[in-house]
Protein backbone atom coordinates (compact mmCIF):
# COMPACT_ATOMS: atom_id res chain seq x y z
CA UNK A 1 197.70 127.45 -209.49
CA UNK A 2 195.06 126.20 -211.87
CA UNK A 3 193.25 128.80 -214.25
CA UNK A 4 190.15 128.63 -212.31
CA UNK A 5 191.91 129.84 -208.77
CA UNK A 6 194.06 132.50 -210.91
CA UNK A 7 190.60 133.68 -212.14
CA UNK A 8 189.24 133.72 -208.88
CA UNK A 9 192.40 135.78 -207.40
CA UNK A 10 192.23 138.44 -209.89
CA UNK A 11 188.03 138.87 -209.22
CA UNK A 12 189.21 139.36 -205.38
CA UNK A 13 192.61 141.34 -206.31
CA UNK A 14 191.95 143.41 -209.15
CA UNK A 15 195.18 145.65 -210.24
CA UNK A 16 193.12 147.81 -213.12
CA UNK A 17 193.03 151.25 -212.22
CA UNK A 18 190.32 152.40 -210.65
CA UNK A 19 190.24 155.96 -211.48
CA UNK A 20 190.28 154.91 -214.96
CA UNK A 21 187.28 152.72 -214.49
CA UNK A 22 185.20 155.47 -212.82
CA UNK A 23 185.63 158.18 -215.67
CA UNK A 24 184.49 156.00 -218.25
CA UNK A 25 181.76 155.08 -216.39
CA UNK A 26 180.73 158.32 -215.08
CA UNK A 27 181.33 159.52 -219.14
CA UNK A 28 178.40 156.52 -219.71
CA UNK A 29 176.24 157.98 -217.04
CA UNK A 30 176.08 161.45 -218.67
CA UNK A 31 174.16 159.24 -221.22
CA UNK A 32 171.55 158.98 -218.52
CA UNK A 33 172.04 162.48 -217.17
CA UNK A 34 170.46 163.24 -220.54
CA UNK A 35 167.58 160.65 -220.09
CA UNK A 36 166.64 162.77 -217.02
CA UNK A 37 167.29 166.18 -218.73
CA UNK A 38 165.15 165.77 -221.90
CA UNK A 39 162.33 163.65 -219.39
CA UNK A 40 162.14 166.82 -216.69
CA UNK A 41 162.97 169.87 -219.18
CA UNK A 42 159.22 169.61 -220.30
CA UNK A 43 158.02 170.35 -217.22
CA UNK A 44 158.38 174.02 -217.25
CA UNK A 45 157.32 174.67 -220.75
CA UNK A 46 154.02 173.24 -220.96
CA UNK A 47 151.91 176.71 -220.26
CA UNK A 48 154.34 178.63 -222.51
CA UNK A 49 154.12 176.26 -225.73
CA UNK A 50 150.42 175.78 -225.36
CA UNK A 51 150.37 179.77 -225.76
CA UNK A 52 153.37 179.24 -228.62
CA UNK A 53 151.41 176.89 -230.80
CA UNK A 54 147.77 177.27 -229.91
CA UNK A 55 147.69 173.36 -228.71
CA UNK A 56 144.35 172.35 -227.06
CA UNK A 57 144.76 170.15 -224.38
CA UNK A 58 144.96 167.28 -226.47
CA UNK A 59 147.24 168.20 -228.47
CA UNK A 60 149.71 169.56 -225.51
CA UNK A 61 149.76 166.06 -224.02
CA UNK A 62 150.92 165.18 -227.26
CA UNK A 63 153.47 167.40 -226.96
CA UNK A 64 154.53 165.82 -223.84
CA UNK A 65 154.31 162.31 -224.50
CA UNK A 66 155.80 162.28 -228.19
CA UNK A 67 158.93 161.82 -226.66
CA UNK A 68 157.68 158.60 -225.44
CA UNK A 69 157.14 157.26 -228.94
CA UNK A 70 160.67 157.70 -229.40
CA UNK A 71 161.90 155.93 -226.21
CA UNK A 72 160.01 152.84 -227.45
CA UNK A 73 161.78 152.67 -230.54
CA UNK A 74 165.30 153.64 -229.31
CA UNK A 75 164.66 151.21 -226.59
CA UNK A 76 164.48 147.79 -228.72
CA UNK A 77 166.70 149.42 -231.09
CA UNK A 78 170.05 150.12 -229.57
CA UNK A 79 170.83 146.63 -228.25
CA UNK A 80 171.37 145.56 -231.83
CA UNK A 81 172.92 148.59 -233.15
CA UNK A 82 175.58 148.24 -229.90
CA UNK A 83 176.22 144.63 -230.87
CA UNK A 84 176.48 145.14 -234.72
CA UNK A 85 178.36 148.71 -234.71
CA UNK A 86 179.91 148.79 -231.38
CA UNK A 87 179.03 150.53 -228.25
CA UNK A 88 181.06 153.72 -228.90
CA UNK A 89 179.49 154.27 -232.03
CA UNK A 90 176.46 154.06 -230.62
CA UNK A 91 176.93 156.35 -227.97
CA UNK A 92 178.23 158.86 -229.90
CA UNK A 93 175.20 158.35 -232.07
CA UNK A 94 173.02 159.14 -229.38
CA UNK A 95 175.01 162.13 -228.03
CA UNK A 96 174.22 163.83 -231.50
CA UNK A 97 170.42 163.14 -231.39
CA UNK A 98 170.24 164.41 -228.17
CA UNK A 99 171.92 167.64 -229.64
CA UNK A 100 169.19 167.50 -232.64
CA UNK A 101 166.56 167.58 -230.14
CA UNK A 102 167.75 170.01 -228.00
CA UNK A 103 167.82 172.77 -230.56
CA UNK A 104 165.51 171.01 -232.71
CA UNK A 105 162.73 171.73 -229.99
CA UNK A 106 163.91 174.93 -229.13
CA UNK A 107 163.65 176.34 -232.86
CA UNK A 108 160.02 174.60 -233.27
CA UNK A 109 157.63 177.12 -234.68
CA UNK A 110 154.74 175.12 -234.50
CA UNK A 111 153.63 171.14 -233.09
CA UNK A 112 154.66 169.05 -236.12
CA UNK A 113 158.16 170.24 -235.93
CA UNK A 114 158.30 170.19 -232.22
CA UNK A 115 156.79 166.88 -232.47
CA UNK A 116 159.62 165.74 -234.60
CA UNK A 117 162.36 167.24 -232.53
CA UNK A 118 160.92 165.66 -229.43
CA UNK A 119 160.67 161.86 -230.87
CA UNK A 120 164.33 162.31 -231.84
CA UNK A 121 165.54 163.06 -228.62
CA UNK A 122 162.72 159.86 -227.49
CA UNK A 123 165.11 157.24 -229.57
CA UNK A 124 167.89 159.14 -228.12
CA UNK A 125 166.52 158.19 -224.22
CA UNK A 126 165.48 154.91 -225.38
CA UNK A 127 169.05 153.75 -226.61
CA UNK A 128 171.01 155.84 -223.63
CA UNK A 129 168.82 153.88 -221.19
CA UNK A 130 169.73 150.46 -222.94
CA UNK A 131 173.67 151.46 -224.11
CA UNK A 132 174.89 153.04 -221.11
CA UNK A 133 173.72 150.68 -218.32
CA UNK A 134 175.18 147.72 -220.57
CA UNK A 135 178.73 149.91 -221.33
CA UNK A 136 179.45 150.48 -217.54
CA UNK A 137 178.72 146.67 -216.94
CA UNK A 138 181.09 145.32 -219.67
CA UNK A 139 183.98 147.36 -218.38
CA UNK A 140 183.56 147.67 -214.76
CA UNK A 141 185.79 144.68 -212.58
CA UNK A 142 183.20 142.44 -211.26
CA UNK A 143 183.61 143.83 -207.31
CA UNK A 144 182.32 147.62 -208.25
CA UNK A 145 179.66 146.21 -210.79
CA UNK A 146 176.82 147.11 -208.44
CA UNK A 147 178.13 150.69 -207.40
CA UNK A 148 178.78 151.80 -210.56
CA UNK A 149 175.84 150.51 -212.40
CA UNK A 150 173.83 152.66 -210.25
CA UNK A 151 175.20 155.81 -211.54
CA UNK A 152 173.02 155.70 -213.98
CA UNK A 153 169.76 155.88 -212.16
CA UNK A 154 171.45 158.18 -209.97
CA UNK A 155 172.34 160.47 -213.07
CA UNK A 156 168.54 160.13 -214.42
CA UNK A 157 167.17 161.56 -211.19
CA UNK A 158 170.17 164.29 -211.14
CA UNK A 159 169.22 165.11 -215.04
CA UNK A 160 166.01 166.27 -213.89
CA UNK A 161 167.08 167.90 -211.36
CA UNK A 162 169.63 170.03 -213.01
CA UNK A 163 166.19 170.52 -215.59
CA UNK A 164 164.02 172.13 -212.94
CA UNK A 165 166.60 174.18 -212.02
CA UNK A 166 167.41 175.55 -215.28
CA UNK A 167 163.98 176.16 -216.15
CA UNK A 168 162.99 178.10 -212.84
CA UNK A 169 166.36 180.35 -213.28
CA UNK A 170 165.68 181.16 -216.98
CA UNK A 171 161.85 181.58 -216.29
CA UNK A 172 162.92 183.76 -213.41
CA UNK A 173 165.89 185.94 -215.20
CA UNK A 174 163.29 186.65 -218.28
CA UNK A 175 159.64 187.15 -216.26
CA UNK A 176 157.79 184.25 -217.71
CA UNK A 177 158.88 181.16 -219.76
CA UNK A 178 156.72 182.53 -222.86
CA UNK A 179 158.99 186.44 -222.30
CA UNK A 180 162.00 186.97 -224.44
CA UNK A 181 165.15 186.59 -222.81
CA UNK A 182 168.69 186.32 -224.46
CA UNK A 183 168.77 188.05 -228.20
CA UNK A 184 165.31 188.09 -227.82
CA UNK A 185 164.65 184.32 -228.30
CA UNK A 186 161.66 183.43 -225.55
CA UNK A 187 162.46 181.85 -222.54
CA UNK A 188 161.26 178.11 -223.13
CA UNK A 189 163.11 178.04 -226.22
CA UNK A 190 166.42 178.26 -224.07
CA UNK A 191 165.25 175.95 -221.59
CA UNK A 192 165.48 173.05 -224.42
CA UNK A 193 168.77 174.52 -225.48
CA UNK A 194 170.34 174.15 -222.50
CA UNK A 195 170.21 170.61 -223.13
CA UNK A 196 172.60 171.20 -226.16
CA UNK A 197 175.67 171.92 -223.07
CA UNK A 198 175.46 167.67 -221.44
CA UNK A 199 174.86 166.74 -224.93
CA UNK A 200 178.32 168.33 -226.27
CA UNK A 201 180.43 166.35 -222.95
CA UNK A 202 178.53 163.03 -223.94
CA UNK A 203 179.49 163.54 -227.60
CA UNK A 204 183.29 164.79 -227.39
CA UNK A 205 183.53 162.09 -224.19
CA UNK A 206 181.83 159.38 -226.51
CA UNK A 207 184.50 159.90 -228.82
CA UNK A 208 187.64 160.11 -225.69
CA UNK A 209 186.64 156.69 -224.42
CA UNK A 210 187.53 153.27 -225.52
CA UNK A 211 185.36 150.57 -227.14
CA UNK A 212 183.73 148.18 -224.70
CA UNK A 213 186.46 145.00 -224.73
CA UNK A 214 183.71 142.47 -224.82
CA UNK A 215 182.50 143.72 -228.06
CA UNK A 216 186.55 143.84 -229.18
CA UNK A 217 186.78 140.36 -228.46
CA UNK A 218 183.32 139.28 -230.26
CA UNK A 219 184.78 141.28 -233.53
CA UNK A 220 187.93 139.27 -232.93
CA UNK A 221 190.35 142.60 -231.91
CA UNK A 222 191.85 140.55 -228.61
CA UNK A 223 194.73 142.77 -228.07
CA UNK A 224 192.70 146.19 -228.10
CA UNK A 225 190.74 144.10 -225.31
CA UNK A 226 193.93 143.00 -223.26
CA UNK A 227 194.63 146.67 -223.53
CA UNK A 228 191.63 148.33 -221.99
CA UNK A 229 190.85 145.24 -219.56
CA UNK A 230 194.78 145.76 -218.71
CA UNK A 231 193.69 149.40 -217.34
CA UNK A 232 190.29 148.30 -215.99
CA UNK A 233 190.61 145.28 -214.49
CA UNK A 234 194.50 144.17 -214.70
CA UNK A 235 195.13 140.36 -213.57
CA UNK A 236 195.11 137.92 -216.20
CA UNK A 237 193.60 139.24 -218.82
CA UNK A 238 194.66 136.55 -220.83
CA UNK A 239 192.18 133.74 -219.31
CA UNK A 240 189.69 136.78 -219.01
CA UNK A 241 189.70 136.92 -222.86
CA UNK A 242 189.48 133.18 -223.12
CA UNK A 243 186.77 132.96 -221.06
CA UNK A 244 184.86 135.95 -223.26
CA UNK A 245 185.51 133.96 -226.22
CA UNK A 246 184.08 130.76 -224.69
CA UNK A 247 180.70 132.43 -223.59
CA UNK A 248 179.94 134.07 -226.85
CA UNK A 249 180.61 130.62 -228.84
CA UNK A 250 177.50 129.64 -226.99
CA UNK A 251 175.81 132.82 -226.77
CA UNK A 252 173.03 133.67 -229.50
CA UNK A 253 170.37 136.72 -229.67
CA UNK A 254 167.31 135.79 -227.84
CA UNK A 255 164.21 135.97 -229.84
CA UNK A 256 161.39 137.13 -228.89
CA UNK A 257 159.92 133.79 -229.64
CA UNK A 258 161.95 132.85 -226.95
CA UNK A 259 158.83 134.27 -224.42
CA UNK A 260 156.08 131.97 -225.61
CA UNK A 261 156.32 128.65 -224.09
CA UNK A 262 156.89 125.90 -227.01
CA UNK A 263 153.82 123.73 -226.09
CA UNK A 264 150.95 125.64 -224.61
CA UNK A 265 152.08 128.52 -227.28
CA UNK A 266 150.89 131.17 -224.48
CA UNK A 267 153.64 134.11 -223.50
CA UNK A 268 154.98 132.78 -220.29
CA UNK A 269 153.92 133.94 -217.04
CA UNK A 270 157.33 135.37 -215.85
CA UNK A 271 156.91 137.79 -218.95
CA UNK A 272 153.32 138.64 -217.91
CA UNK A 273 154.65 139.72 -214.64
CA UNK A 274 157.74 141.99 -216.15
CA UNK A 275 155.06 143.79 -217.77
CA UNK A 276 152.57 144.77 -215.55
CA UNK A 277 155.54 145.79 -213.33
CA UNK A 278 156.44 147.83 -215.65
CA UNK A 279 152.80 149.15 -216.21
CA UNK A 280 152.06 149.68 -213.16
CA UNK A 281 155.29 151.92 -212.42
CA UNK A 282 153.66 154.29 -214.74
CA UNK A 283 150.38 153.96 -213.73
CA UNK A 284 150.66 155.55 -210.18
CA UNK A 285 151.09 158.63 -211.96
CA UNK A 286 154.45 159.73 -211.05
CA UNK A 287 155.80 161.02 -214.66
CA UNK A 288 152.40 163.45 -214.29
CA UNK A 289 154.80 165.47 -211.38
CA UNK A 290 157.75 164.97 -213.52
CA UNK A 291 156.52 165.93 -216.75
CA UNK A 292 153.62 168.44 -215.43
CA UNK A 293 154.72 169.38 -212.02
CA UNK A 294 154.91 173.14 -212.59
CA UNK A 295 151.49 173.21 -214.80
CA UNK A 296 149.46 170.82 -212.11
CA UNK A 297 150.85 173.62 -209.51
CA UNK A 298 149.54 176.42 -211.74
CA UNK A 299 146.21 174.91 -212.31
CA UNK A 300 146.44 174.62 -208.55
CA UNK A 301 146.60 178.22 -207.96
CA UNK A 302 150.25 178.84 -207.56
CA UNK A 303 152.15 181.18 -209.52
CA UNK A 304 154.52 180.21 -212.23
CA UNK A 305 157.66 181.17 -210.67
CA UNK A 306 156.45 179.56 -207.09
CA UNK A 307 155.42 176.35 -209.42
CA UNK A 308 159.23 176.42 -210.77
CA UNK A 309 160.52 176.56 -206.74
CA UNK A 310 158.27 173.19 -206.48
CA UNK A 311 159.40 171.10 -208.98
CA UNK A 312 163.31 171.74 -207.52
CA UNK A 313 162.02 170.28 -204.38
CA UNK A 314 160.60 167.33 -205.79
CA UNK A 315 163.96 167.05 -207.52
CA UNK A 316 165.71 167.10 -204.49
CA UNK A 317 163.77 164.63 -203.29
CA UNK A 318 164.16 162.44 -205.73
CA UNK A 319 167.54 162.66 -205.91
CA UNK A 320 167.55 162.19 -202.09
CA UNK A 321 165.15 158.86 -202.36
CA UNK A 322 167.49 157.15 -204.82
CA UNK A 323 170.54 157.57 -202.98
CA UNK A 324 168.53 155.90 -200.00
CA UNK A 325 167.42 153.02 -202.23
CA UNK A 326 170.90 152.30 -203.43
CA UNK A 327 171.69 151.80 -199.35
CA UNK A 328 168.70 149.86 -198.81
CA UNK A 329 167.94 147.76 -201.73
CA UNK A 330 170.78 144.94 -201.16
CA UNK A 331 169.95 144.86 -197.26
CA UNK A 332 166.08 145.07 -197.13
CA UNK A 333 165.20 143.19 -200.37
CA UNK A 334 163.51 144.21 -203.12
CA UNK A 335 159.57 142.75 -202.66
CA UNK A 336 159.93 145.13 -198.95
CA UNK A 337 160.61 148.02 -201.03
CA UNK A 338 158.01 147.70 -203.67
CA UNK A 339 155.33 146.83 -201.00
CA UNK A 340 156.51 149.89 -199.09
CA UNK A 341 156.26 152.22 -201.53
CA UNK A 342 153.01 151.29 -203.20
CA UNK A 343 151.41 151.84 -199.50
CA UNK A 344 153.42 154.72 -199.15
CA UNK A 345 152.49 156.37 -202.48
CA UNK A 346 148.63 155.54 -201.88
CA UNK A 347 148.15 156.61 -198.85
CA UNK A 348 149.75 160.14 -200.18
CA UNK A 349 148.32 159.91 -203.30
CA UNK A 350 144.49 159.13 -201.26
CA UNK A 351 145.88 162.14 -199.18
CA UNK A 352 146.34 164.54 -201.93
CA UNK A 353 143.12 163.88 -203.87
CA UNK A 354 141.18 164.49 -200.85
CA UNK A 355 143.12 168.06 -200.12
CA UNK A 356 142.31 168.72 -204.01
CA UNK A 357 138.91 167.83 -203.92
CA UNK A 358 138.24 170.34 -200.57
CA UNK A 359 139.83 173.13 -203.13
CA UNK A 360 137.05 175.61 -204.84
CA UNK A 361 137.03 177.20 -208.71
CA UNK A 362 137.47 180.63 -209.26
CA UNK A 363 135.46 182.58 -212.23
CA UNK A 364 137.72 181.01 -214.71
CA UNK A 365 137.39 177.20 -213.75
CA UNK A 366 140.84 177.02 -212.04
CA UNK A 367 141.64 175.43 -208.58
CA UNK A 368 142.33 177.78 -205.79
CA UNK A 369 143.79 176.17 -202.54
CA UNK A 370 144.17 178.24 -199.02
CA UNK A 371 147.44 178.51 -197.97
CA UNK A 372 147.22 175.74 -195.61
CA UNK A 373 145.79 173.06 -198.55
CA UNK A 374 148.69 174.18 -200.48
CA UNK A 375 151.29 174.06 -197.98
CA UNK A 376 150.37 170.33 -196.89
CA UNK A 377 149.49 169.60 -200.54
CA UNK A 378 153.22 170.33 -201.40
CA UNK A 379 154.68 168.32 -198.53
CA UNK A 380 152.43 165.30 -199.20
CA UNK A 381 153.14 165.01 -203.27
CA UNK A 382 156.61 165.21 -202.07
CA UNK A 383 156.45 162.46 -199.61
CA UNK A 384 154.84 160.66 -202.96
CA UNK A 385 157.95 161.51 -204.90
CA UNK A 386 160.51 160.13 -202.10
CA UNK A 387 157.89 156.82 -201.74
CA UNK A 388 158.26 156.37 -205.60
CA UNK A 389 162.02 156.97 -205.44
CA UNK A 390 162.93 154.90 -202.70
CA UNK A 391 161.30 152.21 -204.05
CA UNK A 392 159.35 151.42 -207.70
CA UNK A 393 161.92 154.26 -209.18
CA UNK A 394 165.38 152.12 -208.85
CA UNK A 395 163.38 148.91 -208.09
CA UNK A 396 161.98 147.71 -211.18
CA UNK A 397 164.80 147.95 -213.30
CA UNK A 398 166.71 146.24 -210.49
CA UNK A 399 164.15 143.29 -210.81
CA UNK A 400 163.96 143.32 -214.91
CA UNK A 401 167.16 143.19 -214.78
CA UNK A 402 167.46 139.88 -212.42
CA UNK A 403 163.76 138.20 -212.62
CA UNK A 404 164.02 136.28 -216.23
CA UNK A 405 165.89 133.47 -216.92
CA UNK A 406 169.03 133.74 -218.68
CA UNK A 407 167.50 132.59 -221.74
CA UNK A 408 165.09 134.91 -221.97
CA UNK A 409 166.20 137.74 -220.23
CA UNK A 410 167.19 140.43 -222.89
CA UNK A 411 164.52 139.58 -225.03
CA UNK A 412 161.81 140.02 -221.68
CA UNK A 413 163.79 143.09 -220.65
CA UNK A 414 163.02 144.69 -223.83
CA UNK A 415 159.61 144.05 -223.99
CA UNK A 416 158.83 145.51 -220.53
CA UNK A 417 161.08 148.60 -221.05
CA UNK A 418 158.44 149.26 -224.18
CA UNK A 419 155.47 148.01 -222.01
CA UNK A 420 157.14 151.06 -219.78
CA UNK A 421 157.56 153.31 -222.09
CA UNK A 422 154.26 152.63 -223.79
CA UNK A 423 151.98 152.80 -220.28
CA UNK A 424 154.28 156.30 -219.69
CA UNK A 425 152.73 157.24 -222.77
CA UNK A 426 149.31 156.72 -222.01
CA UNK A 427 149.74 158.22 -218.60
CA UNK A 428 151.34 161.58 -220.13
CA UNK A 429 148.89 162.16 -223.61
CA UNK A 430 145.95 161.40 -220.46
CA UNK A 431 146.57 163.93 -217.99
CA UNK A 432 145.81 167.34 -219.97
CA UNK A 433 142.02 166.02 -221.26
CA UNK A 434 141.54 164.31 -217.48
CA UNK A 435 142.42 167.68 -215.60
CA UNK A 436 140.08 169.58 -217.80
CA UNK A 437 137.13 167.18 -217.70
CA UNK A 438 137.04 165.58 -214.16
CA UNK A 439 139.72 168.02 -211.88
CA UNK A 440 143.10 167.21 -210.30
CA UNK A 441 140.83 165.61 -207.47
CA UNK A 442 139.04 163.03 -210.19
CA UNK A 443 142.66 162.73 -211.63
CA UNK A 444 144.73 162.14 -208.49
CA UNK A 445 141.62 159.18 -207.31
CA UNK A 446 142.35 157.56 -211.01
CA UNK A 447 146.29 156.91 -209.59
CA UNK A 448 145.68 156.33 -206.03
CA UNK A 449 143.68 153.53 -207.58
CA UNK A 450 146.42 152.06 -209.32
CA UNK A 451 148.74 152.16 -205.88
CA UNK A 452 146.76 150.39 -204.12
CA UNK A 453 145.94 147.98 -206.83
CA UNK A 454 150.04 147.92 -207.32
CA UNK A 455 150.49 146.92 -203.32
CA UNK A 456 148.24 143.89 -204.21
CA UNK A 457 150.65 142.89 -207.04
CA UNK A 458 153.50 142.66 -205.48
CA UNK A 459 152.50 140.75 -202.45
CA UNK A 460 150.58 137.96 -204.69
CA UNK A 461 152.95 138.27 -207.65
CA UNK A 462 156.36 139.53 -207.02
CA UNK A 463 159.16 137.17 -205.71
CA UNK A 464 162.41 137.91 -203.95
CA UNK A 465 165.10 138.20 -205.94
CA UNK A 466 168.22 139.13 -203.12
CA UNK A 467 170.80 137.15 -202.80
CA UNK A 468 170.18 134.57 -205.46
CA UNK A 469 172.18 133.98 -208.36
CA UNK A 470 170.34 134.75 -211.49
CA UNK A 471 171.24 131.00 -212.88
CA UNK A 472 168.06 130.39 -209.75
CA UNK A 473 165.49 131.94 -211.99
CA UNK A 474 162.54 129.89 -213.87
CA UNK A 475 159.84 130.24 -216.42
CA UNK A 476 157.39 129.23 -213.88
C-alpha cells in the first residue's frame, strides 16, 4: 500500500481515542465559554454601575464597550503569540487575564479602574476567540473537525447564558444589583466575580492538557507529537508527521500586504467583502440585547428583576438558534441563511420599533408600554435573537473562515475579526447617548435600517461557499 492510500485509510479509520479528543477540546471551548461570560455579564450591571460611579450616559457606554478595545488587540495578537510560545502557553495566559478581569472589575471603585479591568479581560476574548478555535482544529482527526469546532460557538452562546442567569439569581437573592449581598460586597460586584469560577477550570485545564502536535513538530519535538497524535488520531502517525513537516517548509506568515493586489495597489475586493460582513453583523444591533438587554427593558418600563427573567430567555434562545444552525448550515448553505436572517431580523426589528414608538413617557422621560406592547415586544426581540442566531451569529465566522484564498486567509481573517470587533464597538459606546436623545423607537429604526440594507448585501455580494474545497477560492 503506497503512503498516500495508508494516509487515506487512517483519515477513514481513525484508532485515536475519541474520548480523549473530546476533553481537550471541550477544555478549549471553556476558552469560549468565557468569551460569552465576560460579553453577557455586563448586561445586568449597567443601571447599578452608572449609580456606582456617577457615569453619564457617555461614559456608561464606555463602560460597556471598553471591553471591545481589548478584543481588537487580543484578536491580532494571539495568532503570533500561539505560533512563537505555543498554544498552551497561550491559553493558560488567557485563563489568568480572564481571572484579572473578573475580580479586577468587581473591585473597581470608580471608571478608570473598571475601564482597565474590562480591556484586560477584552485581549483575553480577543485571543480565546483566535487560540481556541485554532487548538481544537490542530488536534481533532479530520472526520470530527466540523463537530467539534463548533463547540466553540456553541460555548459562546452558553457563556452568556450561564451570565444572565447568574446575574438575575444574585440580583434576585440581594434585592437589586446595586444592594449588598455576601459580606456586604454589592451585588454587581459578585456578578463579575463569578466569572473568576470558568476562569479557574480554563487555567488548571490549560495547564492538564497537552501542547498542540502541530506546533511540536514546527519546534522540531516529533516524538511528543507521535505521542499525542498516537491518542488523538492513532494510524500512522509517522507519515502524519512527515506530511506536517512538508507543509510548514512551504508555509510562511501572511502579511498583511498580502491583501492589496500587487499592481492596482487597491485592498482586494474579497477583503472588502470580509469586512463589511463583519460590519454589518454588528450593525443590526444585536450586541445592544446582549450587552443592554436588561437596561433597554428597564427603560422600557419593566422592572429590574422582570428585565433579568428577559435576558434568560433571549439566552435560551440563542442557545436554541445555534444548535439549529449547526443542523442546517452544511445542508441549506450558507448565502440561504444569511439572506434569511437579515429578512428575518428586519422585519422584527421594523416590528419592534413600531411597538416602541406607539409607547408613551411618564413624568420622568421613561417608556411605559401596556401589557400587551410589552408582551409582543418581548416575543418579537426574541424572534430577532433566534433570526440572528440561526443565521449571521455562527454564519460569518463560518464564511471568514472559508471565503479567502489560502494565501490570504489568516491575514483577511484577522482584519475582519477587528473590523468586528471595532463596528461592535461603535454599536455599544452608541446606544446609551442614542436612547437618551432620539428613544428606543429612533434607535431600533437606526438597526432595522442596517437589516435590510444587510439582505441587499448578501444577495449582490455574498457567494456560496458549501461544498467547495477552500483550494476553489479567488481574489476576484
Amino acid at each position: 500500500m503506497s503512503e498516500q492510500e495508508q494516509s487515506s485509510s487512517h483519515e477513514s479509520h481513525p484508532t485515536g481515542n475519541l474520548f480523549y479528543v473530546i476533553m481537550l477540546s471541550c477544555v478549549a471551548a471553556v476558552g469560549g465559554f468565557l468569551f460569552g461570560y465576560d460579553s453577557g455579564v455586563i448586561n445586568g450591571t449597567i443601571p447599578a454601575l452608572q449609580m456606582a460611579f456617577d457615569a453619564s450616559n457617555i461614559g456608561t457606554g464606555f463602560n460597556v464597550a471598553s471591553i471591545l478595545l481589548g478584543c481588537v488587540f487580543g484578536a491580532l495578537i494571539a495568532g503570533r503569540c500561539a505560533d512563537q510560545f505555543g498554544r498552551k502557553p497561550t491559553m493558560i495566559v488567557t485563563a489568568i487575564a480572564f481571572m484579572i478581569s473578573a475580580l479586577g472589575s468587581g473591585m473597581a471603585n470608580d471608571s478608570g479602574v473598571f475601564v482597565t479591568a474590562r480591556i484586560i479581560g477584552g485581549i483575553a476574548v480577543g485571543a480565546a476567540s483566535v487560540i481556541s478555535p485554532a487548538y481544537i482544529a490542530e488536534i481533532a482527526p479530520k472526520h470530527i473537525r466540523g463537530g467539534l469546532g463548533s463547540l466553540q460557538q456553541l460555548a459562546i452562546v452558553l457563556g452568556i447564558f450561564s451570565a444572565f442567569i447568574a446575574n438575575y439569581f444574585i440580583a434576585k437573592s440581594a434585592g437589586s444589583a446595586i444592594q449588598p449581598w455576601i459580606l456586604g460586597f454589592a451585588a454587581w460586584r459578585w456578578m463579575f466575580w463569578m466569572e473568576a469560577i470558568p476562569s479557574a477550570v480554563f487555567f488548571i485545564g490549560a495547564i492538564l492538557v497537552p501542547e498542540s502536535p502541530r506546533h511540536l513538530v514546527a519546534c522540531g519535538c516529533h516524538e511528543q507529537a507521535k505521542s499525542i497524535f498516537l491518542k488523538t488520531r492513532g494510524g500512522n502517525v509517522h507519515l502524519l508527521i512527515e506530511q506536517i513537516k512538508d507543509t510548514l517548509e512551504f508555509d510562511r506568515t501572511p502579511r498583511l500586504r498580502d491583501l492589496i493586489h500587487t499592481k492596482t495597489k487597491r485592498v482586494h475586493g474579497i477583503v472588502w467583502i470580509g469586512i463589511i460582513l463583519s460590519i454589518f453583523q454588528q450593525f443590526v444591533g444585536i450586541n445592544v440585547v446582549i450587552y443592554y438587554g436588561a437596561y433597554l427593558w428597564e427603560a422600557a418600563g419593566f422592572t429590574e428583576a422582570q428585565a433579568l427573567q428577559t435576558n434568560i430567555l433571549s439566552g435560551a434562545v440563542n442557545v436554541s438558534a445555534t444548535i439549529v444552525a449547526i443542523l442546517l448550515i452544511d445542508k441549506i448553505g450558507r448565502k440561504p441563511l444569511l439572506a434569511a436572517g437579515s429578512l428575518g431580523m428586519f422585519f422584527n426589528l421594523l416590528l419592534l420599533t413600531v411597538i416602541f414608538s406607539t409607547g408613551h413617557l411618564d413624568e420622568h422621560g421613561r417608556l411605559v408600554l401596556s401589557r400587551n406592547q410589552a408582551i409582543l415586544g418581548l416575543t418579537v426581540i426574541n424572534l430577532f435573537v433566534f433570526f440572528f442566531g440561526v443565521s449571521w451569529g455562527p454564519v460569518v465566522w463560518v464564511l471568514l473562515g472559508e471565503m479567502f484564498p489560502n494565501r490570504i486567509r489568516a491575514a483577511a481573517l484577522s482584519i475582519g475579526a477587528a473590523a468586528q470587533w471595532l463596528a461592535n464597538f461603535l454599536i455599544t459606546l452608541s446606544f446609551p447617548p442614542m436612547l437618551a436623545s432620539i428613544g428606543l423607537a429612533g434607535s431600533y429604526s437606526v438597526y432595522t435600517f442596517f437589516a435590510l440594507l444587510s439582505f441587499i448585501f448578501v444577495i449582490v455580494w455574498i457567494r456560496e461557499t458549501k461544498g467547495k474545497q477552500l483550494e476553489e477560492m479567488q481574489l476576484n
